[in-house]
N, C-alpha and C. Protein backbone atom coordinates (compact mmCIF):
# COMPACT_ATOMS: atom_id res chain seq x y z
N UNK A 1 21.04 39.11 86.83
CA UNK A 1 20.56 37.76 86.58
C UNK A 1 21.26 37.23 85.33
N UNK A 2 21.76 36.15 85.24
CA UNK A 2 22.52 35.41 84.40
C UNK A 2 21.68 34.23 83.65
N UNK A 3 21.35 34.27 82.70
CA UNK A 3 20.45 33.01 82.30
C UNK A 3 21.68 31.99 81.43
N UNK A 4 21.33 30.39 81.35
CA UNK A 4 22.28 29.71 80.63
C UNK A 4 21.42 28.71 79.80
N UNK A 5 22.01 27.76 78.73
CA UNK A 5 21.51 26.96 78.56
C UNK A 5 21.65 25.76 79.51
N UNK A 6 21.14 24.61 79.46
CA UNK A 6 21.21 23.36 79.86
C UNK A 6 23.05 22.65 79.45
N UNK A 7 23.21 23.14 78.46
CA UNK A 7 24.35 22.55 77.72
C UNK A 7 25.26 23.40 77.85
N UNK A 8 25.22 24.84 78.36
CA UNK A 8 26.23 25.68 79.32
C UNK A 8 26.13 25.73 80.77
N UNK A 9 25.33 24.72 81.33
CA UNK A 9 25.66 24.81 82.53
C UNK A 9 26.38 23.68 83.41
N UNK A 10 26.13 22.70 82.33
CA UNK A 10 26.41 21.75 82.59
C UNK A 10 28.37 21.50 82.57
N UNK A 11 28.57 22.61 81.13
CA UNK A 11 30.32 22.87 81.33
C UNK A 11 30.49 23.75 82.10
N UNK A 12 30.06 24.80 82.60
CA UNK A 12 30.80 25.46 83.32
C UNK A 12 29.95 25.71 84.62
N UNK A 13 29.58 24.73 85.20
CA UNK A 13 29.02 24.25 86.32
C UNK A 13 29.18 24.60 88.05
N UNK A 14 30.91 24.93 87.68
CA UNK A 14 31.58 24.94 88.59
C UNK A 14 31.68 26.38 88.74
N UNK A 15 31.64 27.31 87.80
CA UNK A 15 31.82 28.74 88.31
C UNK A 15 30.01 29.16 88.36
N UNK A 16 29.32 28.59 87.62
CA UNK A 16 28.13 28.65 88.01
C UNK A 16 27.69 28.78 89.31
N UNK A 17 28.31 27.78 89.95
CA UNK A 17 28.26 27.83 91.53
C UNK A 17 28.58 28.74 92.46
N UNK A 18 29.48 29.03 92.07
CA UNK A 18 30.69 30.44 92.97
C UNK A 18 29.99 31.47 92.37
N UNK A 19 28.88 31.87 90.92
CA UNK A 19 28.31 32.81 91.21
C UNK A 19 27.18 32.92 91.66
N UNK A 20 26.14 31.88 92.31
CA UNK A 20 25.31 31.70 92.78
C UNK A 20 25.46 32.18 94.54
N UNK A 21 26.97 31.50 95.00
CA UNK A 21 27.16 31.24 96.05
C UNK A 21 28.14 33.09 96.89
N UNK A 22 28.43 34.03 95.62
CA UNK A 22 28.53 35.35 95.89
C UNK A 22 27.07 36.20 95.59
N UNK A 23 25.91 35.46 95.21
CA UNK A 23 24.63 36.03 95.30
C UNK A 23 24.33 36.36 94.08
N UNK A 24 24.76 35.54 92.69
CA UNK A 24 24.06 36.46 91.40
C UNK A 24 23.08 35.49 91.49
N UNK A 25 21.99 35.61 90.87
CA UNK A 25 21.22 34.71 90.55
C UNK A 25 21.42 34.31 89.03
N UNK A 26 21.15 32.76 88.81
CA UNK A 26 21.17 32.19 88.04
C UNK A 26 20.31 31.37 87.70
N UNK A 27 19.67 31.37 86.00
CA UNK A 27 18.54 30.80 85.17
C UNK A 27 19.01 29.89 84.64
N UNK A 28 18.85 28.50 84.83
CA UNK A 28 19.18 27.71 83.47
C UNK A 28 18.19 27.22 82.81
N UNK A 29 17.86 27.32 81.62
CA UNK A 29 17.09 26.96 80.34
C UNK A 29 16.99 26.37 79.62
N UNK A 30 16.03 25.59 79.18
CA UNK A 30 16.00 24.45 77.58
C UNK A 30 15.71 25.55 76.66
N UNK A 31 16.43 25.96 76.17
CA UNK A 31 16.27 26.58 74.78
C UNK A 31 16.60 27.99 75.76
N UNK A 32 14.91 28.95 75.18
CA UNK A 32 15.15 29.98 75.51
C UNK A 32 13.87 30.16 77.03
N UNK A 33 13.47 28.91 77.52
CA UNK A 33 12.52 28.72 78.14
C UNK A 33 13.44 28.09 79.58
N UNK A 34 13.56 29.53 80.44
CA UNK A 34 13.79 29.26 81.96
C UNK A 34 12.87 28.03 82.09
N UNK A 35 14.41 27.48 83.44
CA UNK A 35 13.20 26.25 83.69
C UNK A 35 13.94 25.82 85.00
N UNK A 36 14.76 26.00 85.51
CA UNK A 36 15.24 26.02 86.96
C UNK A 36 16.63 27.39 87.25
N UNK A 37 16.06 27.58 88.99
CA UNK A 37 17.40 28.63 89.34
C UNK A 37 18.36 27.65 90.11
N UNK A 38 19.26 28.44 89.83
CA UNK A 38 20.39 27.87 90.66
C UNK A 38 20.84 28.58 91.89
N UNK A 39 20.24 28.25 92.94
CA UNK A 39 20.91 29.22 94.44
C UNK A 39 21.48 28.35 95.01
N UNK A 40 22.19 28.48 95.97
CA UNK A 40 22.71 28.15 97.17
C UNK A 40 21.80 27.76 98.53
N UNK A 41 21.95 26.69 98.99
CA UNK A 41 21.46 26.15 99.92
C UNK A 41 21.47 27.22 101.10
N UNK A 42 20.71 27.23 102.18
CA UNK A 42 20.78 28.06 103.91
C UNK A 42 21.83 27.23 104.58
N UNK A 43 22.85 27.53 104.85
CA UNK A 43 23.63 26.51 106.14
C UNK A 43 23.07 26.98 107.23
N UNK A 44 22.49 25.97 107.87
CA UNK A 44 21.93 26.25 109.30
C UNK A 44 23.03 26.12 110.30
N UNK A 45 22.66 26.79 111.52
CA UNK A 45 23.46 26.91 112.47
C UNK A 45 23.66 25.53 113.10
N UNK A 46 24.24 24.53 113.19
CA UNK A 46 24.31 23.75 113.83
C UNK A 46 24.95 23.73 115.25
N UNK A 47 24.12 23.27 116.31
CA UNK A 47 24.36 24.08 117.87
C UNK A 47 24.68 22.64 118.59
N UNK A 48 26.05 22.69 119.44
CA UNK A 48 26.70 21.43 119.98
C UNK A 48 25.49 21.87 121.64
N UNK A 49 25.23 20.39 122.31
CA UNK A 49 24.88 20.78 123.71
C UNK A 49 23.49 21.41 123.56
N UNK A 50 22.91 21.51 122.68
CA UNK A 50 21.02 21.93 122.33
C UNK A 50 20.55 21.25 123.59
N UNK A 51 20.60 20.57 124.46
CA UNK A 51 19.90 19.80 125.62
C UNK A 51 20.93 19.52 126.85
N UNK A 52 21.84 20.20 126.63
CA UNK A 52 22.64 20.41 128.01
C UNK A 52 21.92 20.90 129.27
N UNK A 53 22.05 20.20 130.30
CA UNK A 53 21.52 21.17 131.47
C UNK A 53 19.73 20.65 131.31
N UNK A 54 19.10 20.04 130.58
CA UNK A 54 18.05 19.99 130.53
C UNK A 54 17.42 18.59 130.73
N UNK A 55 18.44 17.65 130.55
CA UNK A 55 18.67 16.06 131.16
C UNK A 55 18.99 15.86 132.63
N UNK A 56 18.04 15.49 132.80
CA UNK A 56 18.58 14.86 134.59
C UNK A 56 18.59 13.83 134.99
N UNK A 57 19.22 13.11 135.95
CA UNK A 57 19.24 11.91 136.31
C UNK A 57 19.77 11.00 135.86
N UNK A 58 20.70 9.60 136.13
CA UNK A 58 21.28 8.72 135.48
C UNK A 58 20.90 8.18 134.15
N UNK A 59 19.87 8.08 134.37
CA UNK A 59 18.65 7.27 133.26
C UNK A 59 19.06 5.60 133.43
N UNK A 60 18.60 4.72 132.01
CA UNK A 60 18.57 3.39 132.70
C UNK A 60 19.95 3.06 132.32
N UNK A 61 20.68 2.20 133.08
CA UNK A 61 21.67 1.38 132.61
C UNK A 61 21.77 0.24 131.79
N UNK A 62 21.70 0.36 130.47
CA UNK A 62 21.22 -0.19 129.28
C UNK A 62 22.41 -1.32 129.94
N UNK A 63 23.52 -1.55 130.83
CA UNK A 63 24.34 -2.78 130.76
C UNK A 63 24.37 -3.65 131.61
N UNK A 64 23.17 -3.68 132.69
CA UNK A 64 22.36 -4.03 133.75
C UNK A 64 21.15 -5.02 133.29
N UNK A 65 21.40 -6.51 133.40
CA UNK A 65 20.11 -7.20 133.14
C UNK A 65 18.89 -6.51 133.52
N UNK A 66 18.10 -7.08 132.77
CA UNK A 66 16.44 -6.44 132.87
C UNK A 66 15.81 -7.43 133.74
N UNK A 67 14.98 -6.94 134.32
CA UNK A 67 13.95 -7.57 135.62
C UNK A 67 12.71 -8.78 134.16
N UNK A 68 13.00 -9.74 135.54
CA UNK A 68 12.62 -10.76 134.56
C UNK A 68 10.90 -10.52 133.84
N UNK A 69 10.01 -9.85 134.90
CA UNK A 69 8.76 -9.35 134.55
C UNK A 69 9.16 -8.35 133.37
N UNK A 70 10.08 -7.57 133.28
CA UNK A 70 10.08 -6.55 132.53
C UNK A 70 10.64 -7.38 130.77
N UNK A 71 11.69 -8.55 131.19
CA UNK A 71 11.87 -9.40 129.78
C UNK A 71 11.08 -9.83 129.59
N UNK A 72 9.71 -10.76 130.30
CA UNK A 72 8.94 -11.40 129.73
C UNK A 72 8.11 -10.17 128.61
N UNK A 73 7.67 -8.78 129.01
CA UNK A 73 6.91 -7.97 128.25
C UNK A 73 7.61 -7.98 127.20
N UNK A 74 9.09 -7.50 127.35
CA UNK A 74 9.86 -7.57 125.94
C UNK A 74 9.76 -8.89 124.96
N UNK A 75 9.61 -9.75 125.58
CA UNK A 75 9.58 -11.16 125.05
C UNK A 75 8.61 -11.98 124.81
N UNK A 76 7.67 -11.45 124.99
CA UNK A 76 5.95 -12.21 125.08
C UNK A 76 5.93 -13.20 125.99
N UNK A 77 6.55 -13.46 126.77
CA UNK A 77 6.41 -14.29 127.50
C UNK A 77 5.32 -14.25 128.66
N UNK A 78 5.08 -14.83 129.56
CA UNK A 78 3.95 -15.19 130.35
C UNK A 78 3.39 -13.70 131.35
């Protein structure tokens, strides 16, 4: 564990990071009083196609006028 001040972390910020981000942990401090760590975020898996195969059917054709009963609801109309 690496503790810093506020006013050393702020200069050397950047390797601060790269040792957070190879797993040291890091304290930064007002004075001699820890007061935040510095880790590294979780990168989540981000997954292409999560709902592939699970959609069916055309759905509506958003480029197809709407049925005039169905504009009036959209529209307050009568």
């Amino acid at each position: 564990m690496q503790q810093v001040t506020i006013h050393a972390a702020k200069t050397n910020l950047s390797k601060l990071i790269e040792a957070a981000l190879s797993g040291e942990e890091i304290i930064i401090a007002n004075g001699s009083r820890p007061v935040v760590r510095l880790v590294p975020v979780r990168q989540g898996a981000f997954k292409m196609g999560l709902l592939k195969g699970m959609l069916t059917g055309p759905g509506p054709d958003f480029l197809q006028p709407m049925a005039e009963d169905e504009r009036d609801l959209w529209e307050g109309g009568p």
